[in-house]
PDB file of N, CA and C in Angstrom:
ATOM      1  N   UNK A   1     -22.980 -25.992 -29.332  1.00  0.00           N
ATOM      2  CA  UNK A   1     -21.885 -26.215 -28.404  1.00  0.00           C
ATOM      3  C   UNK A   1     -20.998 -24.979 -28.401  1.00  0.00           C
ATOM      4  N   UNK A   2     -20.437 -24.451 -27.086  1.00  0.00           N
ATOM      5  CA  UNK A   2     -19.712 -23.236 -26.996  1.00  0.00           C
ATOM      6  C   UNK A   2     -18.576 -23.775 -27.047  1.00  0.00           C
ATOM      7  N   UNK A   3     -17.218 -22.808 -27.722  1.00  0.00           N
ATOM      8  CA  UNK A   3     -16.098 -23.123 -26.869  1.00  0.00           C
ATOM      9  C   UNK A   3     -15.927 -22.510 -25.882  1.00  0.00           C
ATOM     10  N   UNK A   4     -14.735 -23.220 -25.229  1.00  0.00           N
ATOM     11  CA  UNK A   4     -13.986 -22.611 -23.958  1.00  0.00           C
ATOM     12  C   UNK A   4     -13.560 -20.963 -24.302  1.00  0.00           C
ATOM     13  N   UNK A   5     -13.520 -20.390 -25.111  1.00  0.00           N
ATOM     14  CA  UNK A   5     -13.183 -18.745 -25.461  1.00  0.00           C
ATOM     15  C   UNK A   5     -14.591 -18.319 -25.003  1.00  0.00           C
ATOM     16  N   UNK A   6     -15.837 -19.018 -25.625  1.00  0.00           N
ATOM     17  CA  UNK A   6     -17.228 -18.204 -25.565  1.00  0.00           C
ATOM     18  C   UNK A   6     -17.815 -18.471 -24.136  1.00  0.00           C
ATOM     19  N   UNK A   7     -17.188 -18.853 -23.334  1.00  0.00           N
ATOM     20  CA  UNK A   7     -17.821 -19.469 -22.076  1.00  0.00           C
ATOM     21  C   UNK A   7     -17.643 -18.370 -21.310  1.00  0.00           C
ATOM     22  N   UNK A   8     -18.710 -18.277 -20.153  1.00  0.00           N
ATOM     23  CA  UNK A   8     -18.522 -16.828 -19.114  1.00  0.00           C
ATOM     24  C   UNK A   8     -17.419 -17.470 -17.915  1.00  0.00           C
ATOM     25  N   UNK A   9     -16.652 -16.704 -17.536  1.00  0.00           N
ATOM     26  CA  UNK A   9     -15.877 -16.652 -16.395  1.00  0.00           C
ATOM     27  C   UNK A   9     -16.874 -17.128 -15.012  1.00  0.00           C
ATOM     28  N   UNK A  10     -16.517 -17.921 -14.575  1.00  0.00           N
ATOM     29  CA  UNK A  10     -17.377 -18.464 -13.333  1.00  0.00           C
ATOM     30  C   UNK A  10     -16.820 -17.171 -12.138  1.00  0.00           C
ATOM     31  N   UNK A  11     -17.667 -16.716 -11.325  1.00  0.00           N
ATOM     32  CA  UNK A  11     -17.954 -15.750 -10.401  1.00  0.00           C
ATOM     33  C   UNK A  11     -17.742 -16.510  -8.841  1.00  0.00           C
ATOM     34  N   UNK A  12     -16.033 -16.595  -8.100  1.00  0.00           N
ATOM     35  CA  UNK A  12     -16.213 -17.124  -7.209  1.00  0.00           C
ATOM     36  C   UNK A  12     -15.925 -16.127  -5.810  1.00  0.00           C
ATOM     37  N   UNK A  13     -16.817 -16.816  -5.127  1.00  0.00           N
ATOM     38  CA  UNK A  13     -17.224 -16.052  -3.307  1.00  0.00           C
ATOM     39  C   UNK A  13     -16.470 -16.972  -2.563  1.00  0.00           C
ATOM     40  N   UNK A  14     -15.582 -16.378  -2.097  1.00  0.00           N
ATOM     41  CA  UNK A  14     -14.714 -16.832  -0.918  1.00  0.00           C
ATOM     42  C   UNK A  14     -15.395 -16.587   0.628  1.00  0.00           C
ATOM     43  N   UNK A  15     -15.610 -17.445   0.943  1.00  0.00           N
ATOM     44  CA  UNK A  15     -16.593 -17.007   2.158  1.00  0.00           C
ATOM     45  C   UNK A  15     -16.036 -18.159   3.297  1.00  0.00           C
ATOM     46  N   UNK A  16     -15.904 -17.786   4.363  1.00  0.00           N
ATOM     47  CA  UNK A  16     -15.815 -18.553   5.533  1.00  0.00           C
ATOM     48  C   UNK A  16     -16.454 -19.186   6.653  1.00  0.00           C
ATOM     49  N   UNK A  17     -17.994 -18.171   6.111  1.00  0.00           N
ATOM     50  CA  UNK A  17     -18.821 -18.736   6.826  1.00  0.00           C
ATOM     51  C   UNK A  17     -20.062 -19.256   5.633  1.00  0.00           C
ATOM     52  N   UNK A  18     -20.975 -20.154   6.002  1.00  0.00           N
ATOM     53  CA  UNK A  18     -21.716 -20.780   4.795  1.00  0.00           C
ATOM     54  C   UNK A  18     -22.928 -21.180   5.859  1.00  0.00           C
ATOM     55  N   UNK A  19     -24.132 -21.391   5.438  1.00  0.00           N
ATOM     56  CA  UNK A  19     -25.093 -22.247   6.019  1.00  0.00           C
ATOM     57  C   UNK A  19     -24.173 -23.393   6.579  1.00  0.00           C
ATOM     58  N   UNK A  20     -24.747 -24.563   7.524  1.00  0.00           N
ATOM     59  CA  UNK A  20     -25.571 -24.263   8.214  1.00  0.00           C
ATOM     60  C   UNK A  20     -25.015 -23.110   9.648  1.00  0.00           C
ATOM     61  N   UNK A  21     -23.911 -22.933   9.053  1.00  0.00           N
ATOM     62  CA  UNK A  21     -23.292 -21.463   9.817  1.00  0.00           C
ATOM     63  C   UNK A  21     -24.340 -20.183   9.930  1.00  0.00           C
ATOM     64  N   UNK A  22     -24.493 -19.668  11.381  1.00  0.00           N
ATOM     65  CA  UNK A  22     -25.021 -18.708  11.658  1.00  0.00           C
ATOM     66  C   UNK A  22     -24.532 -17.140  11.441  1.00  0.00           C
ATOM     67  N   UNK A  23     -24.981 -16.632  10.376  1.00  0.00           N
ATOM     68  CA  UNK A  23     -23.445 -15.723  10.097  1.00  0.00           C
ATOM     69  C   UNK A  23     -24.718 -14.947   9.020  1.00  0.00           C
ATOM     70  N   UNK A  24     -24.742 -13.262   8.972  1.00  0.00           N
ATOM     71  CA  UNK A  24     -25.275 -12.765   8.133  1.00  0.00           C
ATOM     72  C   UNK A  24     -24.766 -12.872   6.782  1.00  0.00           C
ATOM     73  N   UNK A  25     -23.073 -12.592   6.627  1.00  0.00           N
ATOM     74  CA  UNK A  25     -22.064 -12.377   5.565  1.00  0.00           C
ATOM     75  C   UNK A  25     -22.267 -14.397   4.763  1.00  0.00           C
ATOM     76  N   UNK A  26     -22.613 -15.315   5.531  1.00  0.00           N
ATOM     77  CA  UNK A  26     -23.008 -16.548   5.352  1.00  0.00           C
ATOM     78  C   UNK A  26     -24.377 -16.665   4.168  1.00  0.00           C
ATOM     79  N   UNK A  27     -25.196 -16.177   5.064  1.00  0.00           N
ATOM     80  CA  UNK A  27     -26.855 -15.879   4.445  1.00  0.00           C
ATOM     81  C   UNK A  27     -26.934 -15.002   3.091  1.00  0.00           C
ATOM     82  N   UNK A  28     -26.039 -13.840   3.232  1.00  0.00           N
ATOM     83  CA  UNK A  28     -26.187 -13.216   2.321  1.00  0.00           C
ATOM     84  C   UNK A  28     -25.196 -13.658   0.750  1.00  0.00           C
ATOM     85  N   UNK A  29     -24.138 -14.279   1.089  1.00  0.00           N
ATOM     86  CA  UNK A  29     -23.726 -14.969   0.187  1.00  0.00           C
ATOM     87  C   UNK A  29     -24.229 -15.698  -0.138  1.00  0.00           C
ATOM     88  N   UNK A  30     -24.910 -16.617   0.170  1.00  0.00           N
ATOM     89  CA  UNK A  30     -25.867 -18.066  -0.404  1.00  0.00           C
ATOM     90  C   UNK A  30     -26.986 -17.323  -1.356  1.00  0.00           C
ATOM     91  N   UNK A  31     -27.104 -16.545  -0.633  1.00  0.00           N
ATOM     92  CA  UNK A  31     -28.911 -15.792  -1.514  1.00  0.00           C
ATOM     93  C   UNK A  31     -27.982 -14.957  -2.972  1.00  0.00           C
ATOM     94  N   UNK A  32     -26.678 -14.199  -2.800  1.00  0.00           N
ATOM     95  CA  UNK A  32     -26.052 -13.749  -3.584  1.00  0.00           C
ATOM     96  C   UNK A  32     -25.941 -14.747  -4.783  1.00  0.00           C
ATOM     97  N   UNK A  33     -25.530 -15.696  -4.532  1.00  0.00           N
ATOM     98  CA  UNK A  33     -25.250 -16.893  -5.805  1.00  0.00           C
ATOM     99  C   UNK A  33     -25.810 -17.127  -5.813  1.00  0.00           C
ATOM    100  N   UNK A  34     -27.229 -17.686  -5.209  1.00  0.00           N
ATOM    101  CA  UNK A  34     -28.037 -18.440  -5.857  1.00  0.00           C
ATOM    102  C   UNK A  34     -29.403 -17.100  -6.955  1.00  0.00           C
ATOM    103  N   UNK A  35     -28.749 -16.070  -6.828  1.00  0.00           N
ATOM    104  CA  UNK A  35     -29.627 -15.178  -8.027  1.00  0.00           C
ATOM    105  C   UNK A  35     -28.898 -15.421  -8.604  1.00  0.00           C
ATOM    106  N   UNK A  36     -26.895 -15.033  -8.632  1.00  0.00           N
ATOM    107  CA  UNK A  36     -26.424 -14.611 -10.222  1.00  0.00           C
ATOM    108  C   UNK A  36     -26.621 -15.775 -11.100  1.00  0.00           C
ATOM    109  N   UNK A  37     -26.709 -17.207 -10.096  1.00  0.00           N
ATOM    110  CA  UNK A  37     -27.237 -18.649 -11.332  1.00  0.00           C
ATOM    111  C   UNK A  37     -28.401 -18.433 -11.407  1.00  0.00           C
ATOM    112  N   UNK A  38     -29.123 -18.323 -11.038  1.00  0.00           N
ATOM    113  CA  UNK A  38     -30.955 -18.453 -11.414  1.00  0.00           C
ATOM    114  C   UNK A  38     -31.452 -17.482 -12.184  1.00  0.00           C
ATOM    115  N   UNK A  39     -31.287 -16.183 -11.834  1.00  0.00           N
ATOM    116  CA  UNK A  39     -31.820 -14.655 -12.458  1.00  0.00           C
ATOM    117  C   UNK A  39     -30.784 -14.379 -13.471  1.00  0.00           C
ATOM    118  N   UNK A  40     -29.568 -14.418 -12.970  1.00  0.00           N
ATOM    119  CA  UNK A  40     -28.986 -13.481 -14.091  1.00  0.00           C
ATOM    120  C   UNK A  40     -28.012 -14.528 -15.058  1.00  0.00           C
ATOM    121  N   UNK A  41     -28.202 -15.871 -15.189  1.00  0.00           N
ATOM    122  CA  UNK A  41     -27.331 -16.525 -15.852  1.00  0.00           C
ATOM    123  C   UNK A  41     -26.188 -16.571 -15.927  1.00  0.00           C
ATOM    124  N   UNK A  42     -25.171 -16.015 -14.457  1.00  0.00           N
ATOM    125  CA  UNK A  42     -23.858 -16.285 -14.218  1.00  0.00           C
ATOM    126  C   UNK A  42     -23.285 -17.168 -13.406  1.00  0.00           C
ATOM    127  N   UNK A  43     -22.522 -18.309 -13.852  1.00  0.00           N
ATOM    128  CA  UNK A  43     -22.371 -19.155 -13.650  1.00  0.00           C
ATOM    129  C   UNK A  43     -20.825 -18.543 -11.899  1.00  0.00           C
ATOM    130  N   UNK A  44     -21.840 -19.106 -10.750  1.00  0.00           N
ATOM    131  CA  UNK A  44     -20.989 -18.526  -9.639  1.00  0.00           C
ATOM    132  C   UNK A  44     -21.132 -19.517  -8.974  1.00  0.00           C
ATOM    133  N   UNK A  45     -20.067 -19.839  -7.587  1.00  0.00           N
ATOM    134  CA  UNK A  45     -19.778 -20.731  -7.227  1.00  0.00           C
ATOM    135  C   UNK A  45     -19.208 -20.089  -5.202  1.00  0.00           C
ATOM    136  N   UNK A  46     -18.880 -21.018  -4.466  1.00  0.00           N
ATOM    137  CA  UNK A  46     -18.486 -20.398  -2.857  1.00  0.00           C
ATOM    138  C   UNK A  46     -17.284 -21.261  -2.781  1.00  0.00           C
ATOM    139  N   UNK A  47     -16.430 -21.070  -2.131  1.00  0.00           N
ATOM    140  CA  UNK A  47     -15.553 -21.582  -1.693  1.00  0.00           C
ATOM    141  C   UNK A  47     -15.125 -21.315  -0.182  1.00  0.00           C
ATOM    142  N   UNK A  48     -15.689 -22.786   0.311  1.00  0.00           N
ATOM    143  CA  UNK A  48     -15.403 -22.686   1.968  1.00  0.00           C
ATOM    144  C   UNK A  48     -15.377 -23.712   2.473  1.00  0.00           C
ATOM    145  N   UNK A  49     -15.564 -24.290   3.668  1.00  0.00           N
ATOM    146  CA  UNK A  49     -15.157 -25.270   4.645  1.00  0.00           C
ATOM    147  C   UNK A  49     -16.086 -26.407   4.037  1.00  0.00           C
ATOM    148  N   UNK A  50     -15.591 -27.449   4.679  1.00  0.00           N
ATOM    149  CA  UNK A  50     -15.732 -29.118   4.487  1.00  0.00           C
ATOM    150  C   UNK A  50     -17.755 -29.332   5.384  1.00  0.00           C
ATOM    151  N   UNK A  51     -17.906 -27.977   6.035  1.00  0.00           N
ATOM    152  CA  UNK A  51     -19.273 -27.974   6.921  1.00  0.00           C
ATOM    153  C   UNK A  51     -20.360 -27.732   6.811  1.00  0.00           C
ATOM    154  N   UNK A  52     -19.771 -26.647   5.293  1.00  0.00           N
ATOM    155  CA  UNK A  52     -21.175 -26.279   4.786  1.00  0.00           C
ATOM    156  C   UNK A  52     -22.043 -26.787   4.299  1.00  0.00           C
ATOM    157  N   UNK A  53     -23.465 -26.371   4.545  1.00  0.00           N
ATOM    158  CA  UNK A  53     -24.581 -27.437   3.603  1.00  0.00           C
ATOM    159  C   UNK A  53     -24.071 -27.782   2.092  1.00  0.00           C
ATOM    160  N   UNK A  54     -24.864 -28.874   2.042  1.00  0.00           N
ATOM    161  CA  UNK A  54     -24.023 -29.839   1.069  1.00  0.00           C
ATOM    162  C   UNK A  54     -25.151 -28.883  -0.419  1.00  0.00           C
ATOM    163  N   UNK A  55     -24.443 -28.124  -1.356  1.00  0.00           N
ATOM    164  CA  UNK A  55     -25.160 -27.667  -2.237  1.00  0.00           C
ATOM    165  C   UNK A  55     -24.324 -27.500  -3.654  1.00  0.00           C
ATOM    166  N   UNK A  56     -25.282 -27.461  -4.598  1.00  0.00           N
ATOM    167  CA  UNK A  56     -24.301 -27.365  -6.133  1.00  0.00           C
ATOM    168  C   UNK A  56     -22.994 -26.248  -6.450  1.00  0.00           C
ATOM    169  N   UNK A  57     -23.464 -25.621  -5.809  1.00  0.00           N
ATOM    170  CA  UNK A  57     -22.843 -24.491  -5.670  1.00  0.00           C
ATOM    171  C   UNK A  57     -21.373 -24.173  -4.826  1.00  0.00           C
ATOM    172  N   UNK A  58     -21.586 -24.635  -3.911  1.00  0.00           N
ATOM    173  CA  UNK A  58     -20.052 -25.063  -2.862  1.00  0.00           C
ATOM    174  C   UNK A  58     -19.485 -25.689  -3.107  1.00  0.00           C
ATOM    175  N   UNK A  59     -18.200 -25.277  -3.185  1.00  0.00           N
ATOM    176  CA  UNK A  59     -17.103 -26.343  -2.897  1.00  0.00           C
ATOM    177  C   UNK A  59     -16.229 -26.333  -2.118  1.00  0.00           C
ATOM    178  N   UNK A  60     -16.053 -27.256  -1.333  1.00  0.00           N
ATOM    179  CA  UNK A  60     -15.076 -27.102   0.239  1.00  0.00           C
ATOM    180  C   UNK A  60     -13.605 -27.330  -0.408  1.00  0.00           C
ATOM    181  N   UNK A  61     -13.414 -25.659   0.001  1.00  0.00           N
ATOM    182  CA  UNK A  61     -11.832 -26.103  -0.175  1.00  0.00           C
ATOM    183  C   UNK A  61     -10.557 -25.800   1.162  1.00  0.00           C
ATOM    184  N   UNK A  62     -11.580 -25.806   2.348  1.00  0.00           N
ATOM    185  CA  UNK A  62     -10.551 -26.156   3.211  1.00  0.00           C
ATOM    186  C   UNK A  62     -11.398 -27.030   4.370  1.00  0.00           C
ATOM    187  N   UNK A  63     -11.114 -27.684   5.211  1.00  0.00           N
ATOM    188  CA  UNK A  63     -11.297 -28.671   5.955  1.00  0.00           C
ATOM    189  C   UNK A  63     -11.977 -27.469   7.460  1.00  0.00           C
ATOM    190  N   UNK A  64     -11.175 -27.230   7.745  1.00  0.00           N
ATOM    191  CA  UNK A  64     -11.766 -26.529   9.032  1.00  0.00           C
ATOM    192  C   UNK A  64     -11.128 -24.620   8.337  1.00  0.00           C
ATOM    193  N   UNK A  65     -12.273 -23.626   9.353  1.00  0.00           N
ATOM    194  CA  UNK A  65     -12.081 -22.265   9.025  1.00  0.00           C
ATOM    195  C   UNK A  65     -12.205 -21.867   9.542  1.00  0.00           C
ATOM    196  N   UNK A  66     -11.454 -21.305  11.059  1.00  0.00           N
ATOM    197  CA  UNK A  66     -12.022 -20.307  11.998  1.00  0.00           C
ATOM    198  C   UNK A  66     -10.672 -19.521  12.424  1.00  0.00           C
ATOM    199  N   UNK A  67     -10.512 -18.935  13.483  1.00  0.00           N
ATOM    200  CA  UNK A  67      -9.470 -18.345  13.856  1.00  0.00           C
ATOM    201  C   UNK A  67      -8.282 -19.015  14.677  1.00  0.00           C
ATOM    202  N   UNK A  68      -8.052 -20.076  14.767  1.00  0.00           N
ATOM    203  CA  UNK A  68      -7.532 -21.195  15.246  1.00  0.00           C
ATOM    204  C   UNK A  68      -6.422 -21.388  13.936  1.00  0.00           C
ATOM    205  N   UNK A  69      -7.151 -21.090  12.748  1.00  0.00           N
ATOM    206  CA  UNK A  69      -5.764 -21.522  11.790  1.00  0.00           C
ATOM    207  C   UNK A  69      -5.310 -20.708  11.307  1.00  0.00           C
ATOM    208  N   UNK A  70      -5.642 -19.002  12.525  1.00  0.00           N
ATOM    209  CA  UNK A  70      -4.476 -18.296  11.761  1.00  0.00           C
ATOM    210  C   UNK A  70      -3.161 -18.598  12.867  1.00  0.00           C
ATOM    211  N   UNK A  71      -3.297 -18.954  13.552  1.00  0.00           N
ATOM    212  CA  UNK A  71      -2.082 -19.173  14.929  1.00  0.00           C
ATOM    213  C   UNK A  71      -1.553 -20.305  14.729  1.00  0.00           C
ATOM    214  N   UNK A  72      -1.478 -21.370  13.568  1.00  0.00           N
ATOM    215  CA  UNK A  72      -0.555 -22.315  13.788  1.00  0.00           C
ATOM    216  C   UNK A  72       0.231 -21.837  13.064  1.00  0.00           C
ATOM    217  N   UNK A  73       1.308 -22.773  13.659  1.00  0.00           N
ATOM    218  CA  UNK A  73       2.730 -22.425  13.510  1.00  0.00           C
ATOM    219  C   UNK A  73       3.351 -21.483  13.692  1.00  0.00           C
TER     220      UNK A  73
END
């Protein structure tokens, strides 16, 4: 059992666009994390909209993401 001191820093990608989003910067982030967990044993993670394919790796942390929510208010 590790402690929390020996544990690696989780590696997070802020991304706005995600599968099933059509988006290169989308594609290439998904393929990005899913090596540093598989190949290189770094525990990484995405952070983006409520739309993206549903995967271990994502977590939606905003509801909608486009250019619409930089103009409110």
């Amino acid at each position: 059992m590790t402690s929390s001191a020996e544990r690696q820093p989780t590696i997070v990608h802020v991304a706005a666009t995600y599968p099933p989003d059509v988006c290169g910067i989308g594609d290439y982030t998904h393929l990005l994390v899913r090596h540093l967990a598989a190949e290189a044993g770094a525990p990484a993670e995405v952070w983006t909209h409520d739309a993206a394919r549903p995967d271990p790796v994502v977590r939606a942390v905003a509801a909608r993401w486009d250019a619409a929510d930089f103009w409110a208010g």
